[in-house]
Protein backbone atom coordinates (compact mmCIF):
# COMPACT_ATOMS: atom_id res chain seq x y z
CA UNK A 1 -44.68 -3.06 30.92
CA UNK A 2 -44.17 -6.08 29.42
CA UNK A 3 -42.16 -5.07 26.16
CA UNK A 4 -39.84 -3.01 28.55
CA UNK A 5 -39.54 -6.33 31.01
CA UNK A 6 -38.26 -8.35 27.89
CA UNK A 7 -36.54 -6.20 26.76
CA UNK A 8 -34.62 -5.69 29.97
CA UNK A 9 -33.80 -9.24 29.54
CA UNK A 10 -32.22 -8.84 26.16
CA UNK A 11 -30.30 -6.03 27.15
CA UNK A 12 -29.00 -8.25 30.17
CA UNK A 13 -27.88 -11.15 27.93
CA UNK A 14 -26.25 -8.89 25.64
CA UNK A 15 -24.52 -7.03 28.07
CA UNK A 16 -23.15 -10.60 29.59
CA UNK A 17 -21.99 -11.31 26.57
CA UNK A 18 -20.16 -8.41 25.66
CA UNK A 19 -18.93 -8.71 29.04
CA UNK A 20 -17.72 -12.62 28.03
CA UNK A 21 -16.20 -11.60 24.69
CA UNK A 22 -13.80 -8.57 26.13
CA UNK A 23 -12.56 -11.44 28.71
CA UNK A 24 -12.18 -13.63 26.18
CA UNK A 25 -10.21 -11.11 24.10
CA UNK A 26 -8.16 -10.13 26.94
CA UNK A 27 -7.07 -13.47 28.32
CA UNK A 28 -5.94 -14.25 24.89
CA UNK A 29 -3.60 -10.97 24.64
CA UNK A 30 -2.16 -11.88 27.73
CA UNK A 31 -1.49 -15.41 26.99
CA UNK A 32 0.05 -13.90 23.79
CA UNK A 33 2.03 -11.35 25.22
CA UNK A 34 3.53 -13.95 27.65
CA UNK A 35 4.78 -16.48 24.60
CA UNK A 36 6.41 -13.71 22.33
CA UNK A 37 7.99 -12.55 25.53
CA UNK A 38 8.87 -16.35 26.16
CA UNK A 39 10.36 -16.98 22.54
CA UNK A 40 12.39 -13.44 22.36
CA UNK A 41 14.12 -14.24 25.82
CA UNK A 42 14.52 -17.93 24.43
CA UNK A 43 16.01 -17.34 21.34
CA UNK A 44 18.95 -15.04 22.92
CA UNK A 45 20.37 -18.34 24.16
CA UNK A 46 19.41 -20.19 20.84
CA UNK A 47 23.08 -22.60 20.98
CA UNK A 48 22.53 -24.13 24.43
CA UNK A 49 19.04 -26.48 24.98
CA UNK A 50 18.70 -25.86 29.00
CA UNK A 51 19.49 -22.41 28.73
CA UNK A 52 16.46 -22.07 26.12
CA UNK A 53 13.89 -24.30 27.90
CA UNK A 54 14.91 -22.31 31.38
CA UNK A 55 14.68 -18.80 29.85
CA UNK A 56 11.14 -19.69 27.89
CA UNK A 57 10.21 -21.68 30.81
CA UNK A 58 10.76 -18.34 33.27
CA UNK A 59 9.50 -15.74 31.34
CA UNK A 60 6.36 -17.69 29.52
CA UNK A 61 2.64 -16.89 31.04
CA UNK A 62 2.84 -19.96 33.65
CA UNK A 63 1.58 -19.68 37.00
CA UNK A 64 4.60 -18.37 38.95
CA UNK A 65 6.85 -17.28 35.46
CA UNK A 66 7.66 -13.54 34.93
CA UNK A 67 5.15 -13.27 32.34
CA UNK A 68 1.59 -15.23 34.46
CA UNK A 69 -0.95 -14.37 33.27
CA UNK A 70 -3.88 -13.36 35.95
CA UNK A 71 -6.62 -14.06 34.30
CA UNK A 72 -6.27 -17.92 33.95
CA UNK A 73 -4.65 -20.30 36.64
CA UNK A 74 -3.76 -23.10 34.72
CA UNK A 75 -1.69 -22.06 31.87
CA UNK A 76 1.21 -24.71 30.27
CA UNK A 77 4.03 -23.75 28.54
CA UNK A 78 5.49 -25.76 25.51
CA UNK A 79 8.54 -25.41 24.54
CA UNK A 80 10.25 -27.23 21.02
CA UNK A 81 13.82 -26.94 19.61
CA UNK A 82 13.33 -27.00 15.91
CA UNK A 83 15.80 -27.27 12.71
CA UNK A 84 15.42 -25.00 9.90
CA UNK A 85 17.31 -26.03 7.35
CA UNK A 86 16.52 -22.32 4.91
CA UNK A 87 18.23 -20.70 8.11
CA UNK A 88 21.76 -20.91 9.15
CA UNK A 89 23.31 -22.34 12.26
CA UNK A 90 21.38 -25.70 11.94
CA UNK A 91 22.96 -29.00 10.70
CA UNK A 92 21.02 -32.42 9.50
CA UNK A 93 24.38 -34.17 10.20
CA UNK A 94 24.72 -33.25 14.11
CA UNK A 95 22.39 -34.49 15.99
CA UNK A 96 20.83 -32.18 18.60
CA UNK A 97 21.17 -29.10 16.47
CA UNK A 98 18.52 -26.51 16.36
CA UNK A 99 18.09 -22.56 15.23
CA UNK A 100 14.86 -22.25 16.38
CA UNK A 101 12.40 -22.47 19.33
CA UNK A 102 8.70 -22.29 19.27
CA UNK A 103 6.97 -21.62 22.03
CA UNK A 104 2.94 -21.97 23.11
CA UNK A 105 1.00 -22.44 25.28
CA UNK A 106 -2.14 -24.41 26.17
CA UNK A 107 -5.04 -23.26 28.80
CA UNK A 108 -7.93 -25.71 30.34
CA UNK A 109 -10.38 -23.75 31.03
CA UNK A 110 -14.09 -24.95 31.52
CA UNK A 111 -17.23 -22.78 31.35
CA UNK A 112 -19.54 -22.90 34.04
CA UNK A 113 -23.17 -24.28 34.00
């Protein structure tokens, strides 16, 4: 009786954290389906800066975006204009010229106890 009662309890902690890790793998596909989603609709509008932010802005995994995620509530949204110079369509000598835009995201999150 008392092999089986600890062992109950082991069972129970591993099947909490199983439980954990599949959240934990889910949140972060979902956070990462909401960014690529984020950069492709950003990049369509890659010459104009507003147009970018806006579009990565409205489709990224922020609360009330397209893309929210609903397994967090407090997901931000990054966006950054950069310059590659290996790519065309981006010029050193003009300033405010860009041919790419990252986009990521950042979650707070706390664990309980």
């Amino acid at each position: 009786m008392v092999l089986a009662a600890m062992l109950m309890v082991a069972l129970i902690a591993l099947a909490g954290l199983a439980v954990d890790v599949g959240h934990a793998y889910l949140v972060k596909r979902q956070l990462q389906a909401g960014v690529d989603a984020a950069a492709l609709s950003a990049a369509q509008d890659i010459p104009d800066a507003a147009a970018v932010t806006a579009a990565a802005y409205a489709y990224g995994p922020s609360v009330g975006a397209k893309n929210a995620t609903t397994t967090v509530d407090k997901a931000t949204t990054q966006v950054e204009l950069k310059c590659i110079r290996s790519a065309p369509g981006c010029s050193t000598k003009r300033a405010g010229s860009f041919n790419a835009v990252r986009v990521s995201v950042q979650v707070a999150c706390r664990v309980p106890g």
